[in-house]
PDB file of N, CA and C in Angstrom:
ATOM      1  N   UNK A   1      -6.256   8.994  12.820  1.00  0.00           N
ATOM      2  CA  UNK A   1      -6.286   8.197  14.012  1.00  0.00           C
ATOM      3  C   UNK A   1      -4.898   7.632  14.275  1.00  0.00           C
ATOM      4  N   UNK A   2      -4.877   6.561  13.750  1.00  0.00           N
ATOM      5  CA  UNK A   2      -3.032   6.222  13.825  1.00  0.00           C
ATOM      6  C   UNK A   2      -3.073   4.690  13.020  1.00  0.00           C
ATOM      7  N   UNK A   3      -1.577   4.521  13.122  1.00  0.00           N
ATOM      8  CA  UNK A   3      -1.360   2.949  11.922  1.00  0.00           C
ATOM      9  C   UNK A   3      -1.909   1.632  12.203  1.00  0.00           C
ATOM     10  N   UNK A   4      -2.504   1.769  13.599  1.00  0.00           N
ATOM     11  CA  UNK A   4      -3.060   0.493  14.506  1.00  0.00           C
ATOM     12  C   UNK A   4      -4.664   0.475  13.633  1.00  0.00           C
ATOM     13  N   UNK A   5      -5.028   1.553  13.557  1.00  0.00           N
ATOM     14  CA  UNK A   5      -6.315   2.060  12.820  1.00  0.00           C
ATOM     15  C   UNK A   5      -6.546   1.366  11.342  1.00  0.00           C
ATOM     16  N   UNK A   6      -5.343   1.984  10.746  1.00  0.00           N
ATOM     17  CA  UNK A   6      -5.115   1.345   9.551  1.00  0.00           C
ATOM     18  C   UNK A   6      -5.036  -0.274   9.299  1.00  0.00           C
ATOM     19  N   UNK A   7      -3.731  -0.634  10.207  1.00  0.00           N
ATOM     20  CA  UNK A   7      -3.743  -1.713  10.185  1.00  0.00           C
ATOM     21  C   UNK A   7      -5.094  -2.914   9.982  1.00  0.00           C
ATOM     22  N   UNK A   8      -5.813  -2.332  10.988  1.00  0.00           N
ATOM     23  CA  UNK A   8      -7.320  -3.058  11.757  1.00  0.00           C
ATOM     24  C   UNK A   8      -7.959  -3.288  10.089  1.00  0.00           C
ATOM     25  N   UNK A   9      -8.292  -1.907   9.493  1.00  0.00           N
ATOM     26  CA  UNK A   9      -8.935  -1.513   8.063  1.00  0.00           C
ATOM     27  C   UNK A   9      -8.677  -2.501   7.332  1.00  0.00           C
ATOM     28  N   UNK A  10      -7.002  -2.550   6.649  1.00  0.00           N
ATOM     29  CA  UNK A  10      -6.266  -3.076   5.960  1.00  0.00           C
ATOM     30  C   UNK A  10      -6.989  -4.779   6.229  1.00  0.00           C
ATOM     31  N   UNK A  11      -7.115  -5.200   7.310  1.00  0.00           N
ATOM     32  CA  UNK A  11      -6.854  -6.581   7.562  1.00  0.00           C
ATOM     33  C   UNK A  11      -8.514  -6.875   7.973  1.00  0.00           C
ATOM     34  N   UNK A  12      -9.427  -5.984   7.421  1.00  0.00           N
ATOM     35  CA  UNK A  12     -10.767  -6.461   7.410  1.00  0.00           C
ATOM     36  C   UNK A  12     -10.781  -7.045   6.175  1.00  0.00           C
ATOM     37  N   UNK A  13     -10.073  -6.765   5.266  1.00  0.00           N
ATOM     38  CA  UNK A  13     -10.218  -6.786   3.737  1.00  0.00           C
ATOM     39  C   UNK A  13     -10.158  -8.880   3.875  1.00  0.00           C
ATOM     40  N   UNK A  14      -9.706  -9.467   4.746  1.00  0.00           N
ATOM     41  CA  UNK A  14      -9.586 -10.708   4.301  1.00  0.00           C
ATOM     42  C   UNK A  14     -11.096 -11.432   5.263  1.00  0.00           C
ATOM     43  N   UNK A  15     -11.685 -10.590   5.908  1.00  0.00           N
ATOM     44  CA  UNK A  15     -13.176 -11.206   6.037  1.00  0.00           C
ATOM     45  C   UNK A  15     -14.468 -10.208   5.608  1.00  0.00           C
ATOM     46  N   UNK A  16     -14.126  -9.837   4.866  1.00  0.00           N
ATOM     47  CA  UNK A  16     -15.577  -8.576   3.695  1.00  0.00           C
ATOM     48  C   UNK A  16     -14.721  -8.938   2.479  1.00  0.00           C
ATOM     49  N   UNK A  17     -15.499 -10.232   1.848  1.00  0.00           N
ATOM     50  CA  UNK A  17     -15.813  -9.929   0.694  1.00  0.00           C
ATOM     51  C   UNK A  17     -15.474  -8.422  -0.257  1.00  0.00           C
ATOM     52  N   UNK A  18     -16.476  -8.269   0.134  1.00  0.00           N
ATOM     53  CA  UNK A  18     -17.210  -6.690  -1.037  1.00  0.00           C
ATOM     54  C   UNK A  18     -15.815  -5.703  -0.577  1.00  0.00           C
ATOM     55  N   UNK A  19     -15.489  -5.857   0.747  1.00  0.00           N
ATOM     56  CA  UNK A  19     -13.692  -4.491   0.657  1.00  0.00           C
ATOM     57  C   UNK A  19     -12.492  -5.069  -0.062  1.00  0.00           C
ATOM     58  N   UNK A  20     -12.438  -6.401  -0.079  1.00  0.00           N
ATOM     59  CA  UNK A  20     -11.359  -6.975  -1.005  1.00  0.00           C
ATOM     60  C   UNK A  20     -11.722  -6.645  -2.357  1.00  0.00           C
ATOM     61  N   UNK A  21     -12.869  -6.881  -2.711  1.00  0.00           N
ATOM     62  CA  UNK A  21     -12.848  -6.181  -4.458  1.00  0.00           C
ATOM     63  C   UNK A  21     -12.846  -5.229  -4.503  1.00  0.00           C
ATOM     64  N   UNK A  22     -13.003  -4.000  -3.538  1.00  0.00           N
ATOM     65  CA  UNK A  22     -12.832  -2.894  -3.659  1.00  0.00           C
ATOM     66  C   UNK A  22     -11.378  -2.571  -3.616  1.00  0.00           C
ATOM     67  N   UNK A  23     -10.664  -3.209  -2.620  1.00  0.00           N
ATOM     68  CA  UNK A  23      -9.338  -2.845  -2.844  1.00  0.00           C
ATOM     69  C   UNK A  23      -8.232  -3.889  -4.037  1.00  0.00           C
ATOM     70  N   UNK A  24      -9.333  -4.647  -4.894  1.00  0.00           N
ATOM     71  CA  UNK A  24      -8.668  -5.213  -5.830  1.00  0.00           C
ATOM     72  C   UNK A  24      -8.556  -4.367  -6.862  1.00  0.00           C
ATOM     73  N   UNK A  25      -9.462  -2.835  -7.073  1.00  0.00           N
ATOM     74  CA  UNK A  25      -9.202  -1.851  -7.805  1.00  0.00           C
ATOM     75  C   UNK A  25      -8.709  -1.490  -8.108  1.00  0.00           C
ATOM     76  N   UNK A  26      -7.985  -0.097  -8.739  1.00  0.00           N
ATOM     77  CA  UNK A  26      -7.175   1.068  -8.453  1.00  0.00           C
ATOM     78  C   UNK A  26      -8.134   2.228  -7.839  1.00  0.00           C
ATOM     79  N   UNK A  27      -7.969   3.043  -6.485  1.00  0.00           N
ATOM     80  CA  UNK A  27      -8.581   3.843  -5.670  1.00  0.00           C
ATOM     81  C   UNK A  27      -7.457   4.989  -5.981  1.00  0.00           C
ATOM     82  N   UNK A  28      -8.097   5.882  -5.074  1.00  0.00           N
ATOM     83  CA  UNK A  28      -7.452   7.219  -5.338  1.00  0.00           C
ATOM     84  C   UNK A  28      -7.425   7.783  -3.678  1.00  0.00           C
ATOM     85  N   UNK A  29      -6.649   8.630  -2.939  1.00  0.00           N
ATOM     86  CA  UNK A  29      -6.450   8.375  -1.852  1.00  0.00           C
ATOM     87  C   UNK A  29      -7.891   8.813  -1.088  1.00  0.00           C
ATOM     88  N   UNK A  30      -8.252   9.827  -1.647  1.00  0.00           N
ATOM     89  CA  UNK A  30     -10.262  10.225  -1.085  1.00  0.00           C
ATOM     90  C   UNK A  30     -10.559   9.328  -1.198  1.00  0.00           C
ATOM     91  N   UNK A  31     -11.056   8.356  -2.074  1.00  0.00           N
ATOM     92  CA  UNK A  31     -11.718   6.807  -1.958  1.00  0.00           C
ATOM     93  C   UNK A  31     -11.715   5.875  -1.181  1.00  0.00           C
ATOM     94  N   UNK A  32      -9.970   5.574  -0.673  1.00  0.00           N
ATOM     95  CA  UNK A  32      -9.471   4.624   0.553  1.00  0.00           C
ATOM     96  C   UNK A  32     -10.287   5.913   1.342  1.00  0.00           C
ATOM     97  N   UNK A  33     -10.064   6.399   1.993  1.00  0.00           N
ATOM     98  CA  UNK A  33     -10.552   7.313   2.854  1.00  0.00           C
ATOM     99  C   UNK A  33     -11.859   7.488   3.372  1.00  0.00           C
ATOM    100  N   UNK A  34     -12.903   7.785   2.055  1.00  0.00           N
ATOM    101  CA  UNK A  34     -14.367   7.066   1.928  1.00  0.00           C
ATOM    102  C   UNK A  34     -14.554   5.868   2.746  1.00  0.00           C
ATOM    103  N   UNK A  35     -13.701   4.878   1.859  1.00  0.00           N
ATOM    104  CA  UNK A  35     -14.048   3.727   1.852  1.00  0.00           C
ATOM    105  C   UNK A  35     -13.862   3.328   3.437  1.00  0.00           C
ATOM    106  N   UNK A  36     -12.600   3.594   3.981  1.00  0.00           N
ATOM    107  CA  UNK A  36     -12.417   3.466   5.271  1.00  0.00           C
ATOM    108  C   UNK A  36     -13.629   3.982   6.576  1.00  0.00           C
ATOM    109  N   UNK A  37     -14.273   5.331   6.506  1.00  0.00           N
ATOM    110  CA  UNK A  37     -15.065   5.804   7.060  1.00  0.00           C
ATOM    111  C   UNK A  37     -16.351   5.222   6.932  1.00  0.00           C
ATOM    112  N   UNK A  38     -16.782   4.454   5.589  1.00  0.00           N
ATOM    113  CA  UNK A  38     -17.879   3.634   5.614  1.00  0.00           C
ATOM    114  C   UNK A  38     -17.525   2.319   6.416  1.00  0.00           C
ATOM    115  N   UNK A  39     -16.587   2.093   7.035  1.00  0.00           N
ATOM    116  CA  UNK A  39     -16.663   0.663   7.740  1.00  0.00           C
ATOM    117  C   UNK A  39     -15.801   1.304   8.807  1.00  0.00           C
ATOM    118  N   UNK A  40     -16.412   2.728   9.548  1.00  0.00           N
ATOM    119  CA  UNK A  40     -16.193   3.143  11.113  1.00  0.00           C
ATOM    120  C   UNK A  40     -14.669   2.857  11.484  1.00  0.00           C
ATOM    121  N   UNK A  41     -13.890   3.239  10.361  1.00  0.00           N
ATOM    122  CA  UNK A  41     -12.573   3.740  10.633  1.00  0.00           C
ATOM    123  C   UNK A  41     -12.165   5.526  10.322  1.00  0.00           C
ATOM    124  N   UNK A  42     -11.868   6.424  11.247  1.00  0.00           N
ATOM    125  CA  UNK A  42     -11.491   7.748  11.014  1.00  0.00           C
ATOM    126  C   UNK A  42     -10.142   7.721  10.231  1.00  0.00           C
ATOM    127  N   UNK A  43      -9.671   7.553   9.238  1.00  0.00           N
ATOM    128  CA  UNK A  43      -8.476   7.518   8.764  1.00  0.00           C
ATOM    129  C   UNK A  43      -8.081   8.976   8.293  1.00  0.00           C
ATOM    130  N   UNK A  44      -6.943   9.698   8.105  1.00  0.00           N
ATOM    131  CA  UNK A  44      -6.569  10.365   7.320  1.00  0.00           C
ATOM    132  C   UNK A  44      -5.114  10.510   6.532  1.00  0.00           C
ATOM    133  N   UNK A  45      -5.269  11.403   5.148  1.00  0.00           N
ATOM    134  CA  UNK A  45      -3.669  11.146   4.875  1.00  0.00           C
ATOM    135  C   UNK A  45      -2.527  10.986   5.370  1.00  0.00           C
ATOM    136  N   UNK A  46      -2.835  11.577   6.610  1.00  0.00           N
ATOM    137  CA  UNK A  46      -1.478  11.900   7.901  1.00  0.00           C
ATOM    138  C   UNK A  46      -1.044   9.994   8.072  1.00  0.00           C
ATOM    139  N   UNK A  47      -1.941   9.475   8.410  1.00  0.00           N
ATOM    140  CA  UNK A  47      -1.904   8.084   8.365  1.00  0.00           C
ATOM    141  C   UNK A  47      -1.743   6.933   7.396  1.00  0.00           C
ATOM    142  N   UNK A  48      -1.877   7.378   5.867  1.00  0.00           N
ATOM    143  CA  UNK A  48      -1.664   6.827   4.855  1.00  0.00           C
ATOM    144  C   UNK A  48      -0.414   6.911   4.781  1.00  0.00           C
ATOM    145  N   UNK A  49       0.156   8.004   4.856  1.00  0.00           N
ATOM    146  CA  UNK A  49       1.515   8.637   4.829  1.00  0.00           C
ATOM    147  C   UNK A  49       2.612   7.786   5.528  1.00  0.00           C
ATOM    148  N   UNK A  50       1.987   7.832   6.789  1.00  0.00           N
ATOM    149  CA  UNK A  50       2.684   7.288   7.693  1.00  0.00           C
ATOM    150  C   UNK A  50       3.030   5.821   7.694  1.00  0.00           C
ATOM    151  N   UNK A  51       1.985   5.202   6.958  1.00  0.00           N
ATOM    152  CA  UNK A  51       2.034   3.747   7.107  1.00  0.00           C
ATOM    153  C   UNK A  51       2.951   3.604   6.278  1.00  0.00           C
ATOM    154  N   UNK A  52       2.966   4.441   4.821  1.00  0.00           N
ATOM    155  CA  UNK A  52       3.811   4.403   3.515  1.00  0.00           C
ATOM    156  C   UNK A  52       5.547   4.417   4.251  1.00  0.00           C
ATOM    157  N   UNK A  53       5.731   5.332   4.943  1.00  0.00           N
ATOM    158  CA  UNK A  53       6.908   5.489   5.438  1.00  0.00           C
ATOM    159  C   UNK A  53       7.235   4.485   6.438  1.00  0.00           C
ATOM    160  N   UNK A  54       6.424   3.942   7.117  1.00  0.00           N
ATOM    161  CA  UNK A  54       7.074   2.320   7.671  1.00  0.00           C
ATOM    162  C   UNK A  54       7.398   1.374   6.831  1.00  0.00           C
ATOM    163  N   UNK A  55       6.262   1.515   6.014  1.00  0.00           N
ATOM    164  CA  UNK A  55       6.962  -0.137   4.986  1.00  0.00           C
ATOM    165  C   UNK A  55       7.800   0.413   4.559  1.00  0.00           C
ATOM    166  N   UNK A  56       8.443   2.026   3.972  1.00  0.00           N
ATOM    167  CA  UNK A  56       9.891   1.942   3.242  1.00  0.00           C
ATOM    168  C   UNK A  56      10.652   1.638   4.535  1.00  0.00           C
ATOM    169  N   UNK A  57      10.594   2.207   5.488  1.00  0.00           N
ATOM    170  CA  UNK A  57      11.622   1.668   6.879  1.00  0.00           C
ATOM    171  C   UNK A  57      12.023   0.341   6.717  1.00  0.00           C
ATOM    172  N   UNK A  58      11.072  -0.610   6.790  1.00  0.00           N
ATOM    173  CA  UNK A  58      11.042  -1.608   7.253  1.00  0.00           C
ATOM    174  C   UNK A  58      12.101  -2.624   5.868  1.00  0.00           C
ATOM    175  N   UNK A  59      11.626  -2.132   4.799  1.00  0.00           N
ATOM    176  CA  UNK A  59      12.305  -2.863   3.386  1.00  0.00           C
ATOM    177  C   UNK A  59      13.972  -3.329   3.953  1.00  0.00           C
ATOM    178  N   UNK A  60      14.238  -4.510   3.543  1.00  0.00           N
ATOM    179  CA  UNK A  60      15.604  -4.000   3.953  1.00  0.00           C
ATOM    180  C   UNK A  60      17.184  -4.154   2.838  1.00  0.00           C
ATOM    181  N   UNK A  61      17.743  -4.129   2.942  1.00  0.00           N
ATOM    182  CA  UNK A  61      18.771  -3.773   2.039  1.00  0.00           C
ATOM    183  C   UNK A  61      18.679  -4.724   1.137  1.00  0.00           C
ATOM    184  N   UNK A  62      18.746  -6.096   1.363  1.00  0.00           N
ATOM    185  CA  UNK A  62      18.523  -7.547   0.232  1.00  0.00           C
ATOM    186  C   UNK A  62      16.781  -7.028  -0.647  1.00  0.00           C
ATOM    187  N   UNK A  63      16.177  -7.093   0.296  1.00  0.00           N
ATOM    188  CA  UNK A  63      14.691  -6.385  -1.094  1.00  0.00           C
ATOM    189  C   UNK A  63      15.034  -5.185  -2.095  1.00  0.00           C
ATOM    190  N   UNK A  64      15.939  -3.770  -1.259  1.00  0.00           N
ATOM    191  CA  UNK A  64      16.111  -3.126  -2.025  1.00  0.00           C
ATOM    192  C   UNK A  64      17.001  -3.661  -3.011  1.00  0.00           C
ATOM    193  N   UNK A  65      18.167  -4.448  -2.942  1.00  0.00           N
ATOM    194  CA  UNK A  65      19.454  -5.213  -3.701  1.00  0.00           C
ATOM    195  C   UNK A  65      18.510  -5.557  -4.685  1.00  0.00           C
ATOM    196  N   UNK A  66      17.198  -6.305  -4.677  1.00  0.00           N
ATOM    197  CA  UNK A  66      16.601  -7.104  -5.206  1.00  0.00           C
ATOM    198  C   UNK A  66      15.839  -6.747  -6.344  1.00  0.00           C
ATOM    199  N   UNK A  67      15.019  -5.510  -6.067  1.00  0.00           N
ATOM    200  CA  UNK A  67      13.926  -4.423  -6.671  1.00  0.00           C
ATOM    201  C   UNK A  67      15.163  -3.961  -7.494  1.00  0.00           C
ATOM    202  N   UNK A  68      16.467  -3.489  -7.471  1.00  0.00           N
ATOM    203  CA  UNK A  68      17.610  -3.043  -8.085  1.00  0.00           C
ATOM    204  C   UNK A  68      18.147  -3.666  -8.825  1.00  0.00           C
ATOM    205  N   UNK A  69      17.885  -5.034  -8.878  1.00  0.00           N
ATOM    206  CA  UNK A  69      18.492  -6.169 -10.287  1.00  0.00           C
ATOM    207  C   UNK A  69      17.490  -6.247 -11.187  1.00  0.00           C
ATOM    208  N   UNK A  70      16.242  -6.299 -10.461  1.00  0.00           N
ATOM    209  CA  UNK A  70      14.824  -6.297 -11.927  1.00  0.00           C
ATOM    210  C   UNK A  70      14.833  -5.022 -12.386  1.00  0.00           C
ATOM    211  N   UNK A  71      15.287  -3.975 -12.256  1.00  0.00           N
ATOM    212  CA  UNK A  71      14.889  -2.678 -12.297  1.00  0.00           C
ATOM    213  C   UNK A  71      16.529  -2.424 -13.349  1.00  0.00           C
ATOM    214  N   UNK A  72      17.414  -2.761 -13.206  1.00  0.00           N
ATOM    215  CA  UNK A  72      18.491  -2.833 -13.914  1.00  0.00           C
ATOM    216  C   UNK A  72      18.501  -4.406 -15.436  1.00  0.00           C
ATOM    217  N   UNK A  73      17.540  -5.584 -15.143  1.00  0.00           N
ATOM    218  CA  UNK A  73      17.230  -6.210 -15.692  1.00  0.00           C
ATOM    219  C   UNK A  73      16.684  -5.273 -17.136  1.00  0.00           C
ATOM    220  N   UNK A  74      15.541  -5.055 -16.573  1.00  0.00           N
ATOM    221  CA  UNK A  74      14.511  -4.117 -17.469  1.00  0.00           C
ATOM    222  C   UNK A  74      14.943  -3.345 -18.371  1.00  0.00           C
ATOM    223  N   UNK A  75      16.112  -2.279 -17.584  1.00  0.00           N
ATOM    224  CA  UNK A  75      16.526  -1.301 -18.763  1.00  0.00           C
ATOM    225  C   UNK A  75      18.007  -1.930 -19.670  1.00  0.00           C
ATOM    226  N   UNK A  76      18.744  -2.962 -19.299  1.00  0.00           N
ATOM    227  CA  UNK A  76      19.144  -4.070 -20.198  1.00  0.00           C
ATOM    228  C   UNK A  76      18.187  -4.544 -21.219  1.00  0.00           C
ATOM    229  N   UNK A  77      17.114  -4.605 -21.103  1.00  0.00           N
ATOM    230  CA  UNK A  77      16.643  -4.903 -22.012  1.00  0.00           C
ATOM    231  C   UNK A  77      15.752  -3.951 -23.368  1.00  0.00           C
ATOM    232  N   UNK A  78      15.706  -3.396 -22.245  1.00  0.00           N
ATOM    233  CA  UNK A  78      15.224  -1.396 -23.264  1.00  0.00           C
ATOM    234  C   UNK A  78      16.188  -1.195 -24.120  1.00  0.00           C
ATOM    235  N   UNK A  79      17.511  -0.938 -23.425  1.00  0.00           N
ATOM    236  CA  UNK A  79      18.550  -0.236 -23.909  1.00  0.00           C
ATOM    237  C   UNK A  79      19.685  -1.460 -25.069  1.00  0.00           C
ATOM    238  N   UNK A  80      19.278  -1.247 -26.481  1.00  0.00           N
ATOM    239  CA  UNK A  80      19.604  -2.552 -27.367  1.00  0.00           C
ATOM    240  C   UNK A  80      21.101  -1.831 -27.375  1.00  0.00           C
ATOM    241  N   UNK A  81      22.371  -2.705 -27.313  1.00  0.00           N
ATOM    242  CA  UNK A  81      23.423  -2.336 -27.755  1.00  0.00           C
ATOM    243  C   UNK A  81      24.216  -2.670 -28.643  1.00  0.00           C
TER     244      UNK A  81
END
């Protein structure tokens, strides 16, 4: 359908109960998919996809800077010298 679709899905989760514990899980992408079509959303991967590739759009250089100091933190601490 498209990301407006998703969106709608995504943001039922904060008035259903029972879809917030479902998406407090770990799902598998058939499952979101399921899960979406049981509450009269047509979703498909094309649209999972898509949404995935906006939020990397959207990230912006200070989050990535950011995700890049814990991520350099971490292997400072792996790597004993």
């Amino acid at each position: 359908m498209s990301l407006e679709d998703l969106d709608r899905f995504l943001t039922l989760r904060d008035s259903d109960p029972d879809l917030a514990k479902a998406f407090g899980q770990p799902m598998d992408l058939e499952r979101f998919l399921g899960l979406a079509a049981e509450h009269g959303f047509a979703l498909s991967e094309a649209d999972v996809f898509a949404a995935q590739q906006r939020e990397h759009q959207v990230r912006t250089a200070a989050e990535l800077q950011q995700d890049q100091a814990v991520e350099s933190r971490r292997l400072r601490n792996f790597i004993h010298g």
